[in-house]
C-alpha atoms as a PDB file:
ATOM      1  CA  UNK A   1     -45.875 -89.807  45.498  1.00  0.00           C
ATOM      2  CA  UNK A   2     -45.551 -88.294  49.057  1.00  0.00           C
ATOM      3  CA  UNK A   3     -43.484 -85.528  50.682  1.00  0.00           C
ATOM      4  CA  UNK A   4     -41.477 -85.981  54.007  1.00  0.00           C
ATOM      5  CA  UNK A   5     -41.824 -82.796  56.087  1.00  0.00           C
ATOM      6  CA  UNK A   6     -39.329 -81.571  58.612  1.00  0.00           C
ATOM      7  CA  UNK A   7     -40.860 -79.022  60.310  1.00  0.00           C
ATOM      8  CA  UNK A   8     -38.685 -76.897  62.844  1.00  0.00           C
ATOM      9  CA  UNK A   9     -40.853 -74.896  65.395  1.00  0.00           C
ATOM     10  CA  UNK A  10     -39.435 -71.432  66.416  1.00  0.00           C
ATOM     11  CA  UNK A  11     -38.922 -72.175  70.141  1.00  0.00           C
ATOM     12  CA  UNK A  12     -38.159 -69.235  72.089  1.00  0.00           C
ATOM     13  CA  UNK A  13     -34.669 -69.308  73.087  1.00  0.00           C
ATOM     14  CA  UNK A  14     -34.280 -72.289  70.385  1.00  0.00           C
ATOM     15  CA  UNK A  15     -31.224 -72.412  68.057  1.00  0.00           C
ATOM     16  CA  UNK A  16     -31.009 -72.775  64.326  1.00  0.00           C
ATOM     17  CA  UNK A  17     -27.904 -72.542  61.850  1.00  0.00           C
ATOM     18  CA  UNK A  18     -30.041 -71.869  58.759  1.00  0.00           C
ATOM     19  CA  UNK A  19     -26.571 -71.541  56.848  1.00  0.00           C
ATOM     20  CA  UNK A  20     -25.230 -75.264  58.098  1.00  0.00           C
ATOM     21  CA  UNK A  21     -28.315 -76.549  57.911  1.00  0.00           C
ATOM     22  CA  UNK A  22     -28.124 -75.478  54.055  1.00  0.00           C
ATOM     23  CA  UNK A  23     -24.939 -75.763  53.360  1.00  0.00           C
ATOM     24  CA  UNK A  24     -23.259 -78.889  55.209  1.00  0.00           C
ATOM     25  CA  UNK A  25     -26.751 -80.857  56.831  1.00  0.00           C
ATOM     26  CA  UNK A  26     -29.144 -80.919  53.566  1.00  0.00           C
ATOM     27  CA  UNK A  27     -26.044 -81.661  50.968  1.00  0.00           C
ATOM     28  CA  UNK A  28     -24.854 -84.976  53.224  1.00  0.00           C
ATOM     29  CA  UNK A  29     -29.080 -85.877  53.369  1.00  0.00           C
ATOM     30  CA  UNK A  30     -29.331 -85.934  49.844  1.00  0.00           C
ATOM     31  CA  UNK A  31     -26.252 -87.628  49.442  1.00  0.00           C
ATOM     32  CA  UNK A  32     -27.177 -90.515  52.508  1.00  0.00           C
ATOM     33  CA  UNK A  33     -30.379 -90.948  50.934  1.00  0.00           C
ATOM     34  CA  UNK A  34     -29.818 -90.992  47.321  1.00  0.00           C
ATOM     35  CA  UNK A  35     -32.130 -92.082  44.394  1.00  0.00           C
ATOM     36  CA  UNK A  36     -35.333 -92.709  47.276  1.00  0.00           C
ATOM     37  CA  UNK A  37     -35.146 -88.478  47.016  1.00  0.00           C
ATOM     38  CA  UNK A  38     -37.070 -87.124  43.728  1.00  0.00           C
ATOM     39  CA  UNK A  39     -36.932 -83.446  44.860  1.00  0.00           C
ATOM     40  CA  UNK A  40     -36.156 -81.611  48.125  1.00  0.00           C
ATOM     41  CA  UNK A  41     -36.926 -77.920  49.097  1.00  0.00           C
ATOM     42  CA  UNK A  42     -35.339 -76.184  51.992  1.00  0.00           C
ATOM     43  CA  UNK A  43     -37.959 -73.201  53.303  1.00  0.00           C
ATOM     44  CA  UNK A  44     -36.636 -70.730  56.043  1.00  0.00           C
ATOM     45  CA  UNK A  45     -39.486 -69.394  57.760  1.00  0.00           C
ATOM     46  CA  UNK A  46     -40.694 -65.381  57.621  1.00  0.00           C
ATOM     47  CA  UNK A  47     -43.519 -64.547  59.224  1.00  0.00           C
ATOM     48  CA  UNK A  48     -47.083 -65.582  60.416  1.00  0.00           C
ATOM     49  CA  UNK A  49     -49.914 -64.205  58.764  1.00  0.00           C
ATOM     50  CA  UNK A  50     -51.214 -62.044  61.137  1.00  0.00           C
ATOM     51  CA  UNK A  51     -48.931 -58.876  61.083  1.00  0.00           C
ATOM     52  CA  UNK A  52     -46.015 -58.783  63.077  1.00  0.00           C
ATOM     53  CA  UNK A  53     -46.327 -62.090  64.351  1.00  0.00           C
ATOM     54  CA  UNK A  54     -43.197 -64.686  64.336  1.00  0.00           C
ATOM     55  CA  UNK A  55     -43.250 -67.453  61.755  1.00  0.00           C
ATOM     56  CA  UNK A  56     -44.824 -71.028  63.289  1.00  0.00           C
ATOM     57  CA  UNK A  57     -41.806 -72.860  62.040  1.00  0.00           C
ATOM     58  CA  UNK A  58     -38.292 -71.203  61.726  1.00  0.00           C
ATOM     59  CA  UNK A  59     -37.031 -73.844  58.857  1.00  0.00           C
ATOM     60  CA  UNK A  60     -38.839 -76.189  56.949  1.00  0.00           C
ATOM     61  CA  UNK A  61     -38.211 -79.431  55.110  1.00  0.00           C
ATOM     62  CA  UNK A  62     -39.889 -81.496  52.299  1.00  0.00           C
ATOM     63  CA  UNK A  63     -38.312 -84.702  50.922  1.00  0.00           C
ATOM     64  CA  UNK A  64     -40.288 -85.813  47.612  1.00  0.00           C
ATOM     65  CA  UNK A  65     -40.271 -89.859  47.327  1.00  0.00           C
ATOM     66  CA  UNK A  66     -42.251 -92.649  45.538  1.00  0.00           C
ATOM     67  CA  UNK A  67     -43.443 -94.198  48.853  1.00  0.00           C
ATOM     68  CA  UNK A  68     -42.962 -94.061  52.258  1.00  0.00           C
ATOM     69  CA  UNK A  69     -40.824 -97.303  52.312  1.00  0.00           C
ATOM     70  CA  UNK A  70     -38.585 -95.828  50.259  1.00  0.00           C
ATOM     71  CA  UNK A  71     -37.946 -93.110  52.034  1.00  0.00           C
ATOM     72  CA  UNK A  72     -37.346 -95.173  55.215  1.00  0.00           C
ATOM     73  CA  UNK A  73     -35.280 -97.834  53.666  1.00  0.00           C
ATOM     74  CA  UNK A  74     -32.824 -94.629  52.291  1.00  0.00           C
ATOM     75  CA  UNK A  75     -33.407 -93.323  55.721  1.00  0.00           C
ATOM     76  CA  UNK A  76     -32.715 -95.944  58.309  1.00  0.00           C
ATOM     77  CA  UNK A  77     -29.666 -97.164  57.254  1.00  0.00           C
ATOM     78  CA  UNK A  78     -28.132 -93.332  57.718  1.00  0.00           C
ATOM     79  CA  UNK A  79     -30.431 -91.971  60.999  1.00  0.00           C
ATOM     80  CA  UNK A  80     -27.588 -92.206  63.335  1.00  0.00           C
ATOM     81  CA  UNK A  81     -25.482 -90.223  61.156  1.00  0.00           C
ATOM     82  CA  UNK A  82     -27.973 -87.669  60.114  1.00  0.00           C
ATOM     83  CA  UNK A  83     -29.950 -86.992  63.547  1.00  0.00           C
ATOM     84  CA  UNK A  84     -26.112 -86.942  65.172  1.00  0.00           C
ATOM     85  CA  UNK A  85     -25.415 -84.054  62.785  1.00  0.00           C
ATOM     86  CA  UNK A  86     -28.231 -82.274  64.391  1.00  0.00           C
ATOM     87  CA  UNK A  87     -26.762 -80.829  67.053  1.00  0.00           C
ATOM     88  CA  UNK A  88     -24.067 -78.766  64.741  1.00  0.00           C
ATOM     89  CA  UNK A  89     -27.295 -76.824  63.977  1.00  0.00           C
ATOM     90  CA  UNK A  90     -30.459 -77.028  66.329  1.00  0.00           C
ATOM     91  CA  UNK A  91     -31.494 -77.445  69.489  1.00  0.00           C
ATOM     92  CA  UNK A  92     -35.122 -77.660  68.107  1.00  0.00           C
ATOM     93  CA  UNK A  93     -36.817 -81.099  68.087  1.00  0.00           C
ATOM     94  CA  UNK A  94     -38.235 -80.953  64.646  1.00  0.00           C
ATOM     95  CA  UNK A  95     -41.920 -82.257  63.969  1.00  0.00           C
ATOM     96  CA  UNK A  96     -41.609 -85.252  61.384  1.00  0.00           C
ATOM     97  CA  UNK A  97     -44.834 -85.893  58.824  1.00  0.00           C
ATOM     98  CA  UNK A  98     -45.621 -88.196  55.893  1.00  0.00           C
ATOM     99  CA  UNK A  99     -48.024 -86.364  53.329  1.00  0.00           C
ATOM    100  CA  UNK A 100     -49.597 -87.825  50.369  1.00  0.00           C
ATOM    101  CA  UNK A 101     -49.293 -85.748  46.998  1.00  0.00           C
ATOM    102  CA  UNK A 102     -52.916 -84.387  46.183  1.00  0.00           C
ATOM    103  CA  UNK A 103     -51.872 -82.246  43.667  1.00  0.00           C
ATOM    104  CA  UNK A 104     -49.022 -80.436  41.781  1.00  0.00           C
ATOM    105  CA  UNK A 105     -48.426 -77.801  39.301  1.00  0.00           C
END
């Protein structure tokens, strides 16, 4: 199993709907990519640890899927619609990474 991460960095002067992003962006993803999603989680970003500090990223991503092929052949097929949704929410260039599953609980 691996995860897909889509990892927002807070920008300064960057823009991010977290309500679209929940609401309208992540229901059509799941839809677009159907069964090659297992599990998604949607993470809005707090703080960093040391006090006071800013969180790293201000939303974060993580697509669950068999394999990476999977994920791209669910993927490809629907990129133009789903990065040309972007813009309804961020200005942010997110950071994209493939993760292997070590271990659950």
């Amino acid at each position: 199993m691996i995860t897909v991460s889509v990892l927002y960095p807070r920008i300064e002067g960057g823009r991010f709907d977290f309500d679209y992003y929940v609401k309208v962006h992540m229901p059509m993803s799941i839809r677009l990519l159907g069964d090659a999603i297992k599990a998604v989680s949607v993470e809005r970003g707090l703080a960093s640890a040391e006090p006071g500090a800013p969180p790293a990223y201000v939303a974060l991503c993580h697509f669950t899927c068999e394999t990476q092929a999977d994920f791209e052949g669910a993927f490809l097929p629907s990129a133009a619609e789903l990065q040309g949704d972007m813009a309804n929410y961020t200005d942010i260039a997110p950071v994209i990474q493939f993760n292997e599953i070590a271990l659950t609980k």
